[in-house]
Protein backbone atom coordinates (compact mmCIF):
# COMPACT_ATOMS: atom_id res chain seq x y z
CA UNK A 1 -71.37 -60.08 51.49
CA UNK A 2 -68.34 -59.64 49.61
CA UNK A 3 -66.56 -62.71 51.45
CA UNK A 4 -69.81 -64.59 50.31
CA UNK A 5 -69.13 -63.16 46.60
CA UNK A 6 -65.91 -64.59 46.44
CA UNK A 7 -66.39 -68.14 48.03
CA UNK A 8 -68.84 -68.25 45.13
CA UNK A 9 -66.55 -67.13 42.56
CA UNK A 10 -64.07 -69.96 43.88
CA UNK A 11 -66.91 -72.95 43.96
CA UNK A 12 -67.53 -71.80 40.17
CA UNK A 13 -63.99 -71.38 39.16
CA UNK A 14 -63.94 -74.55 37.40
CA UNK A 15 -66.47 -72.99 34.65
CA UNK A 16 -63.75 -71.04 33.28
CA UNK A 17 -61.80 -74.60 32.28
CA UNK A 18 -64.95 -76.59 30.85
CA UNK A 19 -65.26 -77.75 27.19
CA UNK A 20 -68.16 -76.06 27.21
CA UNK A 21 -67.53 -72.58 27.58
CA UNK A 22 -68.68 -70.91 24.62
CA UNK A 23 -71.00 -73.80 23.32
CA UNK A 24 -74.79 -72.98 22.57
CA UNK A 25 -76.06 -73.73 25.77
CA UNK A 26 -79.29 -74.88 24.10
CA UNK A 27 -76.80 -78.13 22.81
CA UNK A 28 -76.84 -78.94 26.74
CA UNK A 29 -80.83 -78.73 27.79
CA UNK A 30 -81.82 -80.57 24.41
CA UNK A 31 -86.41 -81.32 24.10
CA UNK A 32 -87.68 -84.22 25.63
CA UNK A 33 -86.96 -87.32 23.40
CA UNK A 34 -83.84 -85.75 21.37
CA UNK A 35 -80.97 -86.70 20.83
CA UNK A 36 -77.72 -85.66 23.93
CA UNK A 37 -75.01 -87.44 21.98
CA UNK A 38 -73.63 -84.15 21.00
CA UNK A 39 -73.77 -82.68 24.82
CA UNK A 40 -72.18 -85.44 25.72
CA UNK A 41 -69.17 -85.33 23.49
CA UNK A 42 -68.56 -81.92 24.33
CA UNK A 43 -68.22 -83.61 28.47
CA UNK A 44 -65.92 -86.74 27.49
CA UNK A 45 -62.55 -85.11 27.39
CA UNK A 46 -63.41 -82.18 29.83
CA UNK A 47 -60.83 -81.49 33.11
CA UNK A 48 -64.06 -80.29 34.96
CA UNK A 49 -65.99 -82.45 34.08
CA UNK A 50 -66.46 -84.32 37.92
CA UNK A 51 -66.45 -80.94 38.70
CA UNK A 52 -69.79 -79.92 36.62
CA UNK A 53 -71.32 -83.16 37.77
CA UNK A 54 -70.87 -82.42 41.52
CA UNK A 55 -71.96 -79.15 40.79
CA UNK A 56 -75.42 -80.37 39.23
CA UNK A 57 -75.73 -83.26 41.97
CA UNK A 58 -75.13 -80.37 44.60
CA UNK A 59 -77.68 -78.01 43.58
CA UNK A 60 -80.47 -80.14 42.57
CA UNK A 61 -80.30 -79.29 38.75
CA UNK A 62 -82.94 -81.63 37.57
CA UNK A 63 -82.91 -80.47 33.75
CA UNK A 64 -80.01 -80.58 31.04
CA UNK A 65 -76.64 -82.35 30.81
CA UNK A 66 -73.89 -81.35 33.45
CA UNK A 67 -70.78 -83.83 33.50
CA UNK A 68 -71.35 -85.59 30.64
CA UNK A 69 -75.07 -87.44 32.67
CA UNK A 70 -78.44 -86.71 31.36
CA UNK A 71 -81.09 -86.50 34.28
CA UNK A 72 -82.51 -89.95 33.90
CA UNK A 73 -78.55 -90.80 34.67
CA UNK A 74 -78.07 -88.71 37.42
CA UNK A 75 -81.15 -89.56 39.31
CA UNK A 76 -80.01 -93.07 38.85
CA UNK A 77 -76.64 -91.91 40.23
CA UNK A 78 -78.42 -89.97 43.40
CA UNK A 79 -79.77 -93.39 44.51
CA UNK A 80 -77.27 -95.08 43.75
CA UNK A 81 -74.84 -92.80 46.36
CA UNK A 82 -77.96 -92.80 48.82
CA UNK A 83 -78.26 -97.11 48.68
CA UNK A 84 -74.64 -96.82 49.57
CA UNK A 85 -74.79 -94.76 52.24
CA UNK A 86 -77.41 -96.18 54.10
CA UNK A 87 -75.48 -99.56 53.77
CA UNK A 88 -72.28 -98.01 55.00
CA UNK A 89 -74.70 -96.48 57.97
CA UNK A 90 -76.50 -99.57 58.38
CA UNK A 91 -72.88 -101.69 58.47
């Protein structure tokens, strides 16, 4: 258990670097329809911010912005990473 704890601790690590750490998290899971301009500011100059996205693509987060991609963009990144490895598979 407490060797599981700390693997977690290490996979999250990167939190404690990101932009936004400290920010409203309500900026970063914005209502259907508004605005993520501001999210996504907060993401461009972020060291983590490959980091966040891997994290999101990882765990299936289907809601908010994580690395700087709204949902619609990250599905659109999923299958774009799936097309490409089935053609790598297929090649």
């Amino acid at each position: 258990m407490e060797d599981e704890q700390i693997a977690l601790s290490a996979d999250r690590a990167w939190q404690d670097q990101a932009n936004c750490l400290g920010v409203d998290p309500d900026l970063f899971f914005p209502e259907r329809g508004a605005s993520t301009r501001e999210a996504k500011e907060v993401c461009r100059g972020c060291v983590v911010r490959n980091d966040c996205l891997e994290y999101a693509l990882d765990n299936g987060e289907k809601f908010g912005i994580w690395g700087g991609l709204s949902e619609r963009e990250r599905r659109r990144l999923r299958r774009q990473r799936a097309q490409s490895s089935r053609t790598i598979a297929t090649a």
